[in-house]
PDB file of N, CA and C in Angstrom:
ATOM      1  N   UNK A   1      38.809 -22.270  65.983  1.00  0.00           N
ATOM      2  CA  UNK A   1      38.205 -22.846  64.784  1.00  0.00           C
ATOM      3  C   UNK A   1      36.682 -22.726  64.886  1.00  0.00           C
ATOM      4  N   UNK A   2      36.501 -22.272  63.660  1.00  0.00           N
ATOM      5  CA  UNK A   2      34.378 -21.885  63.997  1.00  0.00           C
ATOM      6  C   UNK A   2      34.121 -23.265  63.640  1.00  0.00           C
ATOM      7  N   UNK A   3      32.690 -23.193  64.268  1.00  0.00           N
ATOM      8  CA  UNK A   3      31.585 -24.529  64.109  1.00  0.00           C
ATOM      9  C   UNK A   3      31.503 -24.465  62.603  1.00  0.00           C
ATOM     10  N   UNK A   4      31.377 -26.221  62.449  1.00  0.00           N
ATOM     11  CA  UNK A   4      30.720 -25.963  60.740  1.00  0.00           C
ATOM     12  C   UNK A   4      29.678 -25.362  60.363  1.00  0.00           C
ATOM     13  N   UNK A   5      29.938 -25.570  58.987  1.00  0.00           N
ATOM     14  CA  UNK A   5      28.612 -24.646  58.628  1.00  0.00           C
ATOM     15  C   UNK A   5      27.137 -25.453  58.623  1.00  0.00           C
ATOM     16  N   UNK A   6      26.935 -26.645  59.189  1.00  0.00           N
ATOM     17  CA  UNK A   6      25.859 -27.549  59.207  1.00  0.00           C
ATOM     18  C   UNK A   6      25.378 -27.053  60.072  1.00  0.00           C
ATOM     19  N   UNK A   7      26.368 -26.929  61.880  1.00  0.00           N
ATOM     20  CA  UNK A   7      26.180 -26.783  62.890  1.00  0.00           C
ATOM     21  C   UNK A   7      25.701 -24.896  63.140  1.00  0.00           C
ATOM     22  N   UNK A   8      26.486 -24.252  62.513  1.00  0.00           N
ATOM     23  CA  UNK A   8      25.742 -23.089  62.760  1.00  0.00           C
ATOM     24  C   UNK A   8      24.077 -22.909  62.081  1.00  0.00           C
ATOM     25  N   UNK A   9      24.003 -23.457  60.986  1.00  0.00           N
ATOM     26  CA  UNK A   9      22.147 -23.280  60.638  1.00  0.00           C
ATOM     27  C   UNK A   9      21.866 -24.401  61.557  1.00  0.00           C
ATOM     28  N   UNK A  10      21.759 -25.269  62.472  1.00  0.00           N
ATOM     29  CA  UNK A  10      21.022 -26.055  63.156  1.00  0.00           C
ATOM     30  C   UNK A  10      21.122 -24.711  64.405  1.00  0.00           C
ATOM     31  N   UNK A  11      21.771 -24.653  64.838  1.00  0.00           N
ATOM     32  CA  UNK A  11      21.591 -23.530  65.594  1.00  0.00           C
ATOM     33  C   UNK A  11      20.589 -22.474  65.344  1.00  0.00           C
ATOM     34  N   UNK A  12      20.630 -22.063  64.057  1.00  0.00           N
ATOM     35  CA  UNK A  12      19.750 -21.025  63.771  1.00  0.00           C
ATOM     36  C   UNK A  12      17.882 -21.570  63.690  1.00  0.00           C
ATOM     37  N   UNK A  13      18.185 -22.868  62.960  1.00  0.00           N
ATOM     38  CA  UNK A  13      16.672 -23.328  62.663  1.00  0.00           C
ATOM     39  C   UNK A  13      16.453 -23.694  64.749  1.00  0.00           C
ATOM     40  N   UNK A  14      17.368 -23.578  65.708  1.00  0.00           N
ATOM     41  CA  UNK A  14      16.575 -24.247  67.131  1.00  0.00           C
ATOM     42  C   UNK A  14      16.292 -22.879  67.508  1.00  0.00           C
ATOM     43  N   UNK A  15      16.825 -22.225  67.183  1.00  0.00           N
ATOM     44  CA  UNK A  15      16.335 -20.399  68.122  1.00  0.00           C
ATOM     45  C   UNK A  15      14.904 -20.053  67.332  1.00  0.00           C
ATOM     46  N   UNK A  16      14.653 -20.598  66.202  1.00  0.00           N
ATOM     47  CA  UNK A  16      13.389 -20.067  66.149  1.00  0.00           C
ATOM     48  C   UNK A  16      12.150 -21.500  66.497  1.00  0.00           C
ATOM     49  N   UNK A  17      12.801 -22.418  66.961  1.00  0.00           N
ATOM     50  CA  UNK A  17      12.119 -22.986  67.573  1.00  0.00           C
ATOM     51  C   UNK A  17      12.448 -23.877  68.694  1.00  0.00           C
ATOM     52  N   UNK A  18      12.571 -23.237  69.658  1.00  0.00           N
ATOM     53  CA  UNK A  18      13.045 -23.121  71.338  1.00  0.00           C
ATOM     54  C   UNK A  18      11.640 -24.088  71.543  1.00  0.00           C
ATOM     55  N   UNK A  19      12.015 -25.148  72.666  1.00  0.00           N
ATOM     56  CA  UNK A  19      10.662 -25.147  73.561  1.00  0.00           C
ATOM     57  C   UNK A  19      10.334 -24.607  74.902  1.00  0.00           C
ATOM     58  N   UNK A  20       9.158 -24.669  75.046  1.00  0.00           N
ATOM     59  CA  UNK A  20       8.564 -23.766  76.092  1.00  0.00           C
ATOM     60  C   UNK A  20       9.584 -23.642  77.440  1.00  0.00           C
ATOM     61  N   UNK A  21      10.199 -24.586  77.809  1.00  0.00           N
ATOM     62  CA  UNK A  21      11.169 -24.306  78.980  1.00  0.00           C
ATOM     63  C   UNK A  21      12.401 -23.445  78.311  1.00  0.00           C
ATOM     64  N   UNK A  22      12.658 -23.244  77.580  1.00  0.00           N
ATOM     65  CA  UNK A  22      13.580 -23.267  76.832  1.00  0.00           C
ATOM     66  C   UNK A  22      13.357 -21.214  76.712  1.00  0.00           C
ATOM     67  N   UNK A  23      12.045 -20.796  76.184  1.00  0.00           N
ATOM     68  CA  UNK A  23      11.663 -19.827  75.604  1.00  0.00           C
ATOM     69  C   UNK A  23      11.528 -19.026  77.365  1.00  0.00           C
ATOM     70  N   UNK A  24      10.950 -19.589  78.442  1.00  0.00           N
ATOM     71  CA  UNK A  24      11.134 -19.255  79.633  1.00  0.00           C
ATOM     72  C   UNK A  24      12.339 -19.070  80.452  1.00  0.00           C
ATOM     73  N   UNK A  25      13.387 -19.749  79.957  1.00  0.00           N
ATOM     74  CA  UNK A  25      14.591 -18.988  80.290  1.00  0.00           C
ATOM     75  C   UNK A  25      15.330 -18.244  79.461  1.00  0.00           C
ATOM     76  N   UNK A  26      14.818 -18.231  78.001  1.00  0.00           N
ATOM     77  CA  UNK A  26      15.641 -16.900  77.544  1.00  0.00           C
ATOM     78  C   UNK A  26      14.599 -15.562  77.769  1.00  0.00           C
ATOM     79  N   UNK A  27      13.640 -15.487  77.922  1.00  0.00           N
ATOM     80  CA  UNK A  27      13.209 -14.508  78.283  1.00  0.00           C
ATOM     81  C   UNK A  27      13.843 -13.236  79.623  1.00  0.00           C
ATOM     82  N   UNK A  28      14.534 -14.394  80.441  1.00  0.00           N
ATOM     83  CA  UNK A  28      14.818 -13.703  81.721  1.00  0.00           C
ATOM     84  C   UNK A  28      16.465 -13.618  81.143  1.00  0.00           C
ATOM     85  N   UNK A  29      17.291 -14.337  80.674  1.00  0.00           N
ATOM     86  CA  UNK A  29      18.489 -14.632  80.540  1.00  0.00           C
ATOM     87  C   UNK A  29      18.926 -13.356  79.859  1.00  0.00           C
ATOM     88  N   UNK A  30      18.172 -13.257  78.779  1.00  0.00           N
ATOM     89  CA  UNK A  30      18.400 -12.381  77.224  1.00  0.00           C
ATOM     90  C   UNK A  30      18.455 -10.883  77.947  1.00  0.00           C
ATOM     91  N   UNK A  31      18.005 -10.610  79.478  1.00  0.00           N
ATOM     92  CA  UNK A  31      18.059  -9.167  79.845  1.00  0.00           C
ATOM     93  C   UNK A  31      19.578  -9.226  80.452  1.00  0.00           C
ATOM     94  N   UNK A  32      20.472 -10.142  80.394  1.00  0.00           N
ATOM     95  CA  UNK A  32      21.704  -9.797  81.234  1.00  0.00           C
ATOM     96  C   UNK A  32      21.245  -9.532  82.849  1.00  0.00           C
ATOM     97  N   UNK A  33      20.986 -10.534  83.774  1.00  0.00           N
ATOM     98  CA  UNK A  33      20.888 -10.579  84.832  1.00  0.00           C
ATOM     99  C   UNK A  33      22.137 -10.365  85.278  1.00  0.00           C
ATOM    100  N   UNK A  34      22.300  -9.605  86.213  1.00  0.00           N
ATOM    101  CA  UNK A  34      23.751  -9.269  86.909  1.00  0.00           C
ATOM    102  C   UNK A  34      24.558  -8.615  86.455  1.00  0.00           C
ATOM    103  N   UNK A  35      24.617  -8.195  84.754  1.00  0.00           N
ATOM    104  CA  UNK A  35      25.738  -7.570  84.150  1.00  0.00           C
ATOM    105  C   UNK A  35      25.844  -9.506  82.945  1.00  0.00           C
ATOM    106  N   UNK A  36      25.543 -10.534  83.133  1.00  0.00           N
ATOM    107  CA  UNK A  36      26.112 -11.848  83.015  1.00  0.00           C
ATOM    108  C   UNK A  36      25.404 -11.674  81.351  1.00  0.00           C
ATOM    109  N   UNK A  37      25.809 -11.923  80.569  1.00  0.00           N
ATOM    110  CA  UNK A  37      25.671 -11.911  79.399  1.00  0.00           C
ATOM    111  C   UNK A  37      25.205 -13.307  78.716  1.00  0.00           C
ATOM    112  N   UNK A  38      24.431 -13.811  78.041  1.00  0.00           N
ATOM    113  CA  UNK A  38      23.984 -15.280  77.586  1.00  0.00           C
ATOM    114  C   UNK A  38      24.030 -15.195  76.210  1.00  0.00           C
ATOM    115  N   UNK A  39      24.788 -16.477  75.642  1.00  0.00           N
ATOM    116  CA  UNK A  39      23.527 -16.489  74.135  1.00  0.00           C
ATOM    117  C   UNK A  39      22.801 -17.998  74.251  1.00  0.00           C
ATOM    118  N   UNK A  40      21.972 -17.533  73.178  1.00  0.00           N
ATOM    119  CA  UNK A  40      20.896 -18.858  73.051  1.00  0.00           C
ATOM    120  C   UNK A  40      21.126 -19.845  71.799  1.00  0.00           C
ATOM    121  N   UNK A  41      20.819 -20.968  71.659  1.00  0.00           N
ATOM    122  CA  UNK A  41      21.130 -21.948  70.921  1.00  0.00           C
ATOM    123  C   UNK A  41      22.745 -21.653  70.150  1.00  0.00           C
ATOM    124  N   UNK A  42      23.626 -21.892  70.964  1.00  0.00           N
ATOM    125  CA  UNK A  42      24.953 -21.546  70.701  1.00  0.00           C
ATOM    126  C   UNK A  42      25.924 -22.893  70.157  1.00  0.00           C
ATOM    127  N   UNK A  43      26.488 -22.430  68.990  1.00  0.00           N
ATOM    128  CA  UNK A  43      27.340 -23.573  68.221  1.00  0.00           C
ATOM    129  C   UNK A  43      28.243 -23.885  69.061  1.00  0.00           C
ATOM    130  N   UNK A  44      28.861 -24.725  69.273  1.00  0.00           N
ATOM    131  CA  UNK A  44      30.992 -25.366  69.774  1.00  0.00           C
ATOM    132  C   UNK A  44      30.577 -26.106  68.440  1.00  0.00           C
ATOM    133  N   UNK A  45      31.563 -26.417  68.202  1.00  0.00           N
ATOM    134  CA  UNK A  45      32.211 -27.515  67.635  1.00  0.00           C
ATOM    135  C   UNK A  45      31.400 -28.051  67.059  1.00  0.00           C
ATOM    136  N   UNK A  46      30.763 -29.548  66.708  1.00  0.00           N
ATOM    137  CA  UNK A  46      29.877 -30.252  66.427  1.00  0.00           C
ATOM    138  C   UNK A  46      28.786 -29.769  66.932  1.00  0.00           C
ATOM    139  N   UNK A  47      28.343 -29.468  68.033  1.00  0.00           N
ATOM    140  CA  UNK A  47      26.990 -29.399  69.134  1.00  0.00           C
ATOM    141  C   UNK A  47      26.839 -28.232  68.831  1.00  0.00           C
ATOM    142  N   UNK A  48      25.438 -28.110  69.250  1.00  0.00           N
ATOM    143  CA  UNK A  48      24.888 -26.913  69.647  1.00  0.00           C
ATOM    144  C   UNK A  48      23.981 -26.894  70.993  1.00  0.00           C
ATOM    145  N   UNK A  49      24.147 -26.045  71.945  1.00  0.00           N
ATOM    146  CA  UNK A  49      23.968 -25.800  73.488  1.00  0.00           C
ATOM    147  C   UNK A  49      22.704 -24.797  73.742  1.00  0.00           C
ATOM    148  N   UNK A  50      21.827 -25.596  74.322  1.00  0.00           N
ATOM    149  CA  UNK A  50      20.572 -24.476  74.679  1.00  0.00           C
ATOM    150  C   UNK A  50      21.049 -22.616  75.019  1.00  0.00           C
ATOM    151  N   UNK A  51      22.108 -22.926  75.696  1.00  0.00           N
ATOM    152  CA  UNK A  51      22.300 -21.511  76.436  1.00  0.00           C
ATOM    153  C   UNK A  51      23.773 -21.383  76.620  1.00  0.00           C
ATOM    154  N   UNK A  52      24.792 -20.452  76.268  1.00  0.00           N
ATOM    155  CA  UNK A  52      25.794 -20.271  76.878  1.00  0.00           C
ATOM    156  C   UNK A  52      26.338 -19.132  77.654  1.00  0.00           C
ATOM    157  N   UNK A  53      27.030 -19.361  78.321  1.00  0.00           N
ATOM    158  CA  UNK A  53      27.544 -18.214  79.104  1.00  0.00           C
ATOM    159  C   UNK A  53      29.095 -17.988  79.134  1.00  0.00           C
ATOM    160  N   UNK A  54      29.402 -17.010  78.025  1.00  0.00           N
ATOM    161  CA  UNK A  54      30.926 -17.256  78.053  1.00  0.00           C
ATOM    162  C   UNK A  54      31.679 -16.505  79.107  1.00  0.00           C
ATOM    163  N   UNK A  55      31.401 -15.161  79.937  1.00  0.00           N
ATOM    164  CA  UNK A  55      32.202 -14.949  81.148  1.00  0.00           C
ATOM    165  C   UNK A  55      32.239 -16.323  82.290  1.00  0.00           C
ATOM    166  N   UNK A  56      31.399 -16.820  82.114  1.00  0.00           N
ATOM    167  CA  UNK A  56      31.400 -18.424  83.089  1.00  0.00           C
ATOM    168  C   UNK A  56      32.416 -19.702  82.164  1.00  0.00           C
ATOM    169  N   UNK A  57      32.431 -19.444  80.981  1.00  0.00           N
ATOM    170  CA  UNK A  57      32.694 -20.457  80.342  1.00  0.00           C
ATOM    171  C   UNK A  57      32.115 -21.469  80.918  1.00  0.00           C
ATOM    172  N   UNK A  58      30.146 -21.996  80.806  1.00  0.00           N
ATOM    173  CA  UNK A  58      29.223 -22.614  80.580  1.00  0.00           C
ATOM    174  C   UNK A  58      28.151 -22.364  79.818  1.00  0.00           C
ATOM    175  N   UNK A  59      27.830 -24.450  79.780  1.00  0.00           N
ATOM    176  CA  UNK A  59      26.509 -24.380  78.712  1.00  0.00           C
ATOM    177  C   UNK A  59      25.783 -24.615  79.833  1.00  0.00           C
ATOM    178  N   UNK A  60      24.358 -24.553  79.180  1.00  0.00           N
ATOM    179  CA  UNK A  60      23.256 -24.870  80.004  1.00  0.00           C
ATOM    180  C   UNK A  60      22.517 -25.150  79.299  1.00  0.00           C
ATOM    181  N   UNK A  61      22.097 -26.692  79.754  1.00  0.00           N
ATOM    182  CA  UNK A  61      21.060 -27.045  78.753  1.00  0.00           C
ATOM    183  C   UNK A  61      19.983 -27.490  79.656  1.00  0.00           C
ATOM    184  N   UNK A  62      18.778 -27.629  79.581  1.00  0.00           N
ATOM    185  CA  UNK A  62      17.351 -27.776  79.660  1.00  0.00           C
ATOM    186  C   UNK A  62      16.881 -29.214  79.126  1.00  0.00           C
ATOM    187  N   UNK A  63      17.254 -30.231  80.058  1.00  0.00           N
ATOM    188  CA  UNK A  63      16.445 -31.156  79.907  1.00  0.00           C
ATOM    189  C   UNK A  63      15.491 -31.737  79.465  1.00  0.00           C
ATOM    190  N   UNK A  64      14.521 -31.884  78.854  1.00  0.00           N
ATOM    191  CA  UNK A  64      13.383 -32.119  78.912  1.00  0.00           C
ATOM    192  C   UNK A  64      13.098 -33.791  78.660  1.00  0.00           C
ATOM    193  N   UNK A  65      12.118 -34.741  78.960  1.00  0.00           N
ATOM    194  CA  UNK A  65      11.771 -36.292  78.557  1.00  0.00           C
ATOM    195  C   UNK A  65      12.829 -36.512  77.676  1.00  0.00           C
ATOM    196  N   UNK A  66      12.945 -36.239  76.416  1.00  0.00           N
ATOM    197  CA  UNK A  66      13.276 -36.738  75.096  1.00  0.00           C
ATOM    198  C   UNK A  66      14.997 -36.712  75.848  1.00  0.00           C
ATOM    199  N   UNK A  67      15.557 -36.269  76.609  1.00  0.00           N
ATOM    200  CA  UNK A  67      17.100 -36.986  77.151  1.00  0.00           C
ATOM    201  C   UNK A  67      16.786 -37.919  77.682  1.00  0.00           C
ATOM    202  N   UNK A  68      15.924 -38.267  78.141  1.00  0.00           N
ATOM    203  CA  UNK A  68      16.031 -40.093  78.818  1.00  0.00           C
ATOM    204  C   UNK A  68      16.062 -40.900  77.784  1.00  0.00           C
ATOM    205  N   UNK A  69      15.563 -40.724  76.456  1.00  0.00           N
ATOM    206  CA  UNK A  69      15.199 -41.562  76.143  1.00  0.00           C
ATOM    207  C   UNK A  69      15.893 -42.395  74.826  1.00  0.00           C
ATOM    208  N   UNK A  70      16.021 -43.412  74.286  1.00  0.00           N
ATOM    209  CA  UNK A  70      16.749 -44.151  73.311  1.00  0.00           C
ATOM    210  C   UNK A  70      18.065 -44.045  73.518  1.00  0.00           C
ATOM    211  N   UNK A  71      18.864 -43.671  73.046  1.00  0.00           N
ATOM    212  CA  UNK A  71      20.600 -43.490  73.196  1.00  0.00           C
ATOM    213  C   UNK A  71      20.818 -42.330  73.090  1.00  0.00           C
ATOM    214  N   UNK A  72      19.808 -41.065  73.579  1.00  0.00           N
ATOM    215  CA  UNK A  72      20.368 -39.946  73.983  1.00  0.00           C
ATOM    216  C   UNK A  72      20.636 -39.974  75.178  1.00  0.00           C
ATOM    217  N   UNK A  73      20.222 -40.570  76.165  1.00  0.00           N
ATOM    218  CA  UNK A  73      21.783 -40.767  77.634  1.00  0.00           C
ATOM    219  C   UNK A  73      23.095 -40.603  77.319  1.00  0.00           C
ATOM    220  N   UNK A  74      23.433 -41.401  76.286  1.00  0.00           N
ATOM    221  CA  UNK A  74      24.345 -41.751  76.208  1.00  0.00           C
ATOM    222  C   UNK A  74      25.171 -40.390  75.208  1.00  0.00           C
ATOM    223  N   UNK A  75      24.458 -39.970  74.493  1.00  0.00           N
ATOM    224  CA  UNK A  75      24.624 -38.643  73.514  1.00  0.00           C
ATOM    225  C   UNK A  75      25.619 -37.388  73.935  1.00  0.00           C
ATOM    226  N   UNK A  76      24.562 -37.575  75.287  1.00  0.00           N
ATOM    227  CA  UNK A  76      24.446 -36.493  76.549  1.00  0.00           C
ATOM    228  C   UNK A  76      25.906 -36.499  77.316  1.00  0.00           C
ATOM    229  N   UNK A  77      26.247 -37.806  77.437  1.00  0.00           N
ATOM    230  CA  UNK A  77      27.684 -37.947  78.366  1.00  0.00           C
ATOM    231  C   UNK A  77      28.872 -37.799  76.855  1.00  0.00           C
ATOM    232  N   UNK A  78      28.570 -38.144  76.076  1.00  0.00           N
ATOM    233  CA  UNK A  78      29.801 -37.516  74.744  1.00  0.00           C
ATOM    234  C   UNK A  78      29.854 -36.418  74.670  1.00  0.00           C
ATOM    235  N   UNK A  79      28.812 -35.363  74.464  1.00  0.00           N
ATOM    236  CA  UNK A  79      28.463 -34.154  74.721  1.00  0.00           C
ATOM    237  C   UNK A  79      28.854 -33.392  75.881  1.00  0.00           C
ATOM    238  N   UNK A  80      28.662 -33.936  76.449  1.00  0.00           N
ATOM    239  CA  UNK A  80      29.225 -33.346  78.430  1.00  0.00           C
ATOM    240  C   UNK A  80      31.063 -33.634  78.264  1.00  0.00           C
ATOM    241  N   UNK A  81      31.466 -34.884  77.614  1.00  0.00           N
ATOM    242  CA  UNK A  81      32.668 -35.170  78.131  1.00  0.00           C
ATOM    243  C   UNK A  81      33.300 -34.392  76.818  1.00  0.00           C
ATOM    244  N   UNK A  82      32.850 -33.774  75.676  1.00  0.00           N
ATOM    245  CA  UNK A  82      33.470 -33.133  74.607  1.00  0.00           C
ATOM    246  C   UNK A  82      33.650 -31.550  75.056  1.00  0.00           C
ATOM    247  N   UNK A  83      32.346 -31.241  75.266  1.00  0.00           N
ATOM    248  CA  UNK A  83      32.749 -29.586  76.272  1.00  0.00           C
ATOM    249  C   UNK A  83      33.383 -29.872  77.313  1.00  0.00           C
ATOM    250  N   UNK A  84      33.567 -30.095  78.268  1.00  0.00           N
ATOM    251  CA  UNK A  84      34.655 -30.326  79.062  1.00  0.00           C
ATOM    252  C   UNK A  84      35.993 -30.586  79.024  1.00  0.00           C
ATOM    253  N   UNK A  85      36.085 -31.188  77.981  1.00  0.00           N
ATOM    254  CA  UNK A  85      37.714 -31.445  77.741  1.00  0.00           C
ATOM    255  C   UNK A  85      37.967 -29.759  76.950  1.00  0.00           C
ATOM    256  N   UNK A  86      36.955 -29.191  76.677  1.00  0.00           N
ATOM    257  CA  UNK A  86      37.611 -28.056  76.161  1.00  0.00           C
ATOM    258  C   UNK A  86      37.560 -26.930  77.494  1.00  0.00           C
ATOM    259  N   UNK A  87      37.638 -27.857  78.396  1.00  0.00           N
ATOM    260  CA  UNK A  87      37.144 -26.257  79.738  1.00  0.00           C
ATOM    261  C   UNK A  87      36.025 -25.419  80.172  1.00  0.00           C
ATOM    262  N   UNK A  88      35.306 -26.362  79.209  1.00  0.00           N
ATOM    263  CA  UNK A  88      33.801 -25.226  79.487  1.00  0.00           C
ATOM    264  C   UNK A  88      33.480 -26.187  80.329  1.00  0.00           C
ATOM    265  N   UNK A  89      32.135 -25.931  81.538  1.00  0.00           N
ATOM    266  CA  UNK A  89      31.413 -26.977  82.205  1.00  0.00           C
ATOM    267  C   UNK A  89      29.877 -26.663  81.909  1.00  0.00           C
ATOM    268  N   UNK A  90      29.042 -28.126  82.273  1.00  0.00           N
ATOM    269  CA  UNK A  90      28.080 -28.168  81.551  1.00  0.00           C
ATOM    270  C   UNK A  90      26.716 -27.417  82.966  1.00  0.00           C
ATOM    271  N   UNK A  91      25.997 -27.285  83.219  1.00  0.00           N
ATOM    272  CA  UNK A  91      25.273 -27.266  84.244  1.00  0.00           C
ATOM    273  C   UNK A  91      23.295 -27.632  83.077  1.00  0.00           C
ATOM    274  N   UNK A  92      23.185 -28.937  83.478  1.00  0.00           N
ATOM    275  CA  UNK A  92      22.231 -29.262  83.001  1.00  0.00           C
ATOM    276  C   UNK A  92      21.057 -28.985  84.190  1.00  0.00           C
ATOM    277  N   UNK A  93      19.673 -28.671  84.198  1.00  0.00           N
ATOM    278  CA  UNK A  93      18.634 -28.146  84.839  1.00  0.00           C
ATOM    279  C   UNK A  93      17.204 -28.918  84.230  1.00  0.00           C
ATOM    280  N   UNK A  94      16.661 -29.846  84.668  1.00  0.00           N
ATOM    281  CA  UNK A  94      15.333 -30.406  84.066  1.00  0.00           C
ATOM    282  C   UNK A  94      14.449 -29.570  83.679  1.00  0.00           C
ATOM    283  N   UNK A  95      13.518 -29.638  82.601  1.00  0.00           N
ATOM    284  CA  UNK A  95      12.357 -28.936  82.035  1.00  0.00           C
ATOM    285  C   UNK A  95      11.461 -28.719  83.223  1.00  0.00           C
ATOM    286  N   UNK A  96      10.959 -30.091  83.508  1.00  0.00           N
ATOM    287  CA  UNK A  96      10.275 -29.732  84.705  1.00  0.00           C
ATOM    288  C   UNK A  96      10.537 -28.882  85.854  1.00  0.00           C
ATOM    289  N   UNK A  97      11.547 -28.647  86.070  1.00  0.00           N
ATOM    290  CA  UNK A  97      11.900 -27.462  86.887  1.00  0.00           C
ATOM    291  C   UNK A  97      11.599 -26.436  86.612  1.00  0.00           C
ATOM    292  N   UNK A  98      12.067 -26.050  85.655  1.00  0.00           N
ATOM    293  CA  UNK A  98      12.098 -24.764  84.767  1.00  0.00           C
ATOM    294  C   UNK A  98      10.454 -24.209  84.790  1.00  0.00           C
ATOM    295  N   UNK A  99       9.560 -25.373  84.789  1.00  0.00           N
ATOM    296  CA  UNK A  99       8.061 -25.316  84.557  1.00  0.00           C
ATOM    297  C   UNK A  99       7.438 -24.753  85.691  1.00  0.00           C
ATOM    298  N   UNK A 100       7.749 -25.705  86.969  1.00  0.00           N
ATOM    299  CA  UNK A 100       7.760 -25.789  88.339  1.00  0.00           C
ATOM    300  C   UNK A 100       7.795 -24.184  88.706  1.00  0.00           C
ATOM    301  N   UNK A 101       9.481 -23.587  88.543  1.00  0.00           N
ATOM    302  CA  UNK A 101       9.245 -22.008  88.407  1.00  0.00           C
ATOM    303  C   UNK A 101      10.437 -21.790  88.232  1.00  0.00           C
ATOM    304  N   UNK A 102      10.341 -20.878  87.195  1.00  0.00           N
ATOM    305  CA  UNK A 102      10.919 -20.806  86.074  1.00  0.00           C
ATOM    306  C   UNK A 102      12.047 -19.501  86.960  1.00  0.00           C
ATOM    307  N   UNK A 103      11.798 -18.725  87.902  1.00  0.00           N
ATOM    308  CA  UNK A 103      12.653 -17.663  88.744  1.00  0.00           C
ATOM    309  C   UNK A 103      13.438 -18.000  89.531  1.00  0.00           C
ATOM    310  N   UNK A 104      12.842 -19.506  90.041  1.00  0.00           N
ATOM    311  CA  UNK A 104      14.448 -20.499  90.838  1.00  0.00           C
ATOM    312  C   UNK A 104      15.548 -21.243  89.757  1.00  0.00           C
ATOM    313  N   UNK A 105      14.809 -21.527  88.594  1.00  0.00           N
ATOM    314  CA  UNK A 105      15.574 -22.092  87.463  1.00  0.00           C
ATOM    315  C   UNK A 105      16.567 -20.792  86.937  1.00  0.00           C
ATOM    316  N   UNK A 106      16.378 -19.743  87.090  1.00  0.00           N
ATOM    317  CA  UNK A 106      17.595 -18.711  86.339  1.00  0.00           C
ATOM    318  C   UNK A 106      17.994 -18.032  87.528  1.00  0.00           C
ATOM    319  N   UNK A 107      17.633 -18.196  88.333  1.00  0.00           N
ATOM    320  CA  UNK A 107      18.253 -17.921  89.973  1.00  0.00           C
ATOM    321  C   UNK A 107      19.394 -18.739  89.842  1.00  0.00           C
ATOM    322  N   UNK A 108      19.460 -20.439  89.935  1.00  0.00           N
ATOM    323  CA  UNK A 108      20.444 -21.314  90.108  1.00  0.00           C
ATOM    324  C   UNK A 108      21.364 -21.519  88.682  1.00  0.00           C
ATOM    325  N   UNK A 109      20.911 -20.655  87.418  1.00  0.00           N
ATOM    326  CA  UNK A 109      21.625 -20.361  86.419  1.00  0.00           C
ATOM    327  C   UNK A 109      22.738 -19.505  87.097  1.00  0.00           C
ATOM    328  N   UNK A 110      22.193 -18.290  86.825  1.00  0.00           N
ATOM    329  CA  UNK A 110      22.360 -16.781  87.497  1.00  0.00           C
ATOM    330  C   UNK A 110      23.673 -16.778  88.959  1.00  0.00           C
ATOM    331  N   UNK A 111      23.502 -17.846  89.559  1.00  0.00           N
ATOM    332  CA  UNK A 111      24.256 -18.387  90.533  1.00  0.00           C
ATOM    333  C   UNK A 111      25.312 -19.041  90.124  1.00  0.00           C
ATOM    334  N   UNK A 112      25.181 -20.029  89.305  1.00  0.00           N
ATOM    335  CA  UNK A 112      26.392 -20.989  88.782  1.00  0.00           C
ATOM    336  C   UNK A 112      27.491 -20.071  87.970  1.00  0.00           C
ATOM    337  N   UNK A 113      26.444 -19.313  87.251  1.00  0.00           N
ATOM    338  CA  UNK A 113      27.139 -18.348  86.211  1.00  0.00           C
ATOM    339  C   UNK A 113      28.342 -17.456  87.103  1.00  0.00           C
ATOM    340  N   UNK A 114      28.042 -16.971  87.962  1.00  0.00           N
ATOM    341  CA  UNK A 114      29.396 -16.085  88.760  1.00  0.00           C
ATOM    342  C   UNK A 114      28.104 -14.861  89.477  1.00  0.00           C
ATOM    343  N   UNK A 115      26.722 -14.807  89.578  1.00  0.00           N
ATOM    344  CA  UNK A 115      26.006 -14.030  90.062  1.00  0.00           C
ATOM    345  C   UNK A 115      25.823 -14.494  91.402  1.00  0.00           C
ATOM    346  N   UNK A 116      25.628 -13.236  92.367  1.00  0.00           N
ATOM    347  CA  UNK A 116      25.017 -13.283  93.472  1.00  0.00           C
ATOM    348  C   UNK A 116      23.609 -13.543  93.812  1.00  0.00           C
TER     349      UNK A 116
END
């Protein structure tokens, strides 16, 4: 069953505006590291996922402040426990990391994903 049609233009309006951690790992992602294939701001269902990787069947999303804060904690674990019940797993990675350096952040993508 495809994503609604709300959920696919929210998807579309976040790819043209990625944030900076965000724009630093599709840069490296978007070349197919390993053969591993990605897309970026990707629909399921209701949600839409910074990054997916469907030979892994995972999302990857990019942290940044704004998940700590108000009742997106809590957003985050509906979200985590909704992809999961469908078999995908989530591998979340902080912004600040990504910032920190951005070649260990798609290294430990790149890794989770099924890469050496």
């Amino acid at each position: 069953m495809p994503p609604p049609i709300a959920t696919i233009r929210k998807a579309r309006r976040l790819r043209r505006e990625m944030t900076l951690p965000e724009v630093l790992i599709w840069q490296r992602l978007r070349q197919s590291p390993l053969g591993i294939k990605f897309r970026r701001q990707h629909p399921l269902g209701p949600y839409v996922f910074d990054f997916y990787c469907p030979a892994a069947k995972s999302v990857i999303e990019i942290d940044g402040i704004a998940h700590d804060m108000g009742d997106n904690p809590g957003r985050d674990v509906a979200r985590d426990a909704w992809v999961e019940a469908k078999g995908i797993r989530v591998i979340r990675i902080p912004a600040s990391e990504v910032l920190r350096s951005v070649d260990e952040a798609v290294e430990a993508i790149v890794r989770a994903c099924g890469g050496r």
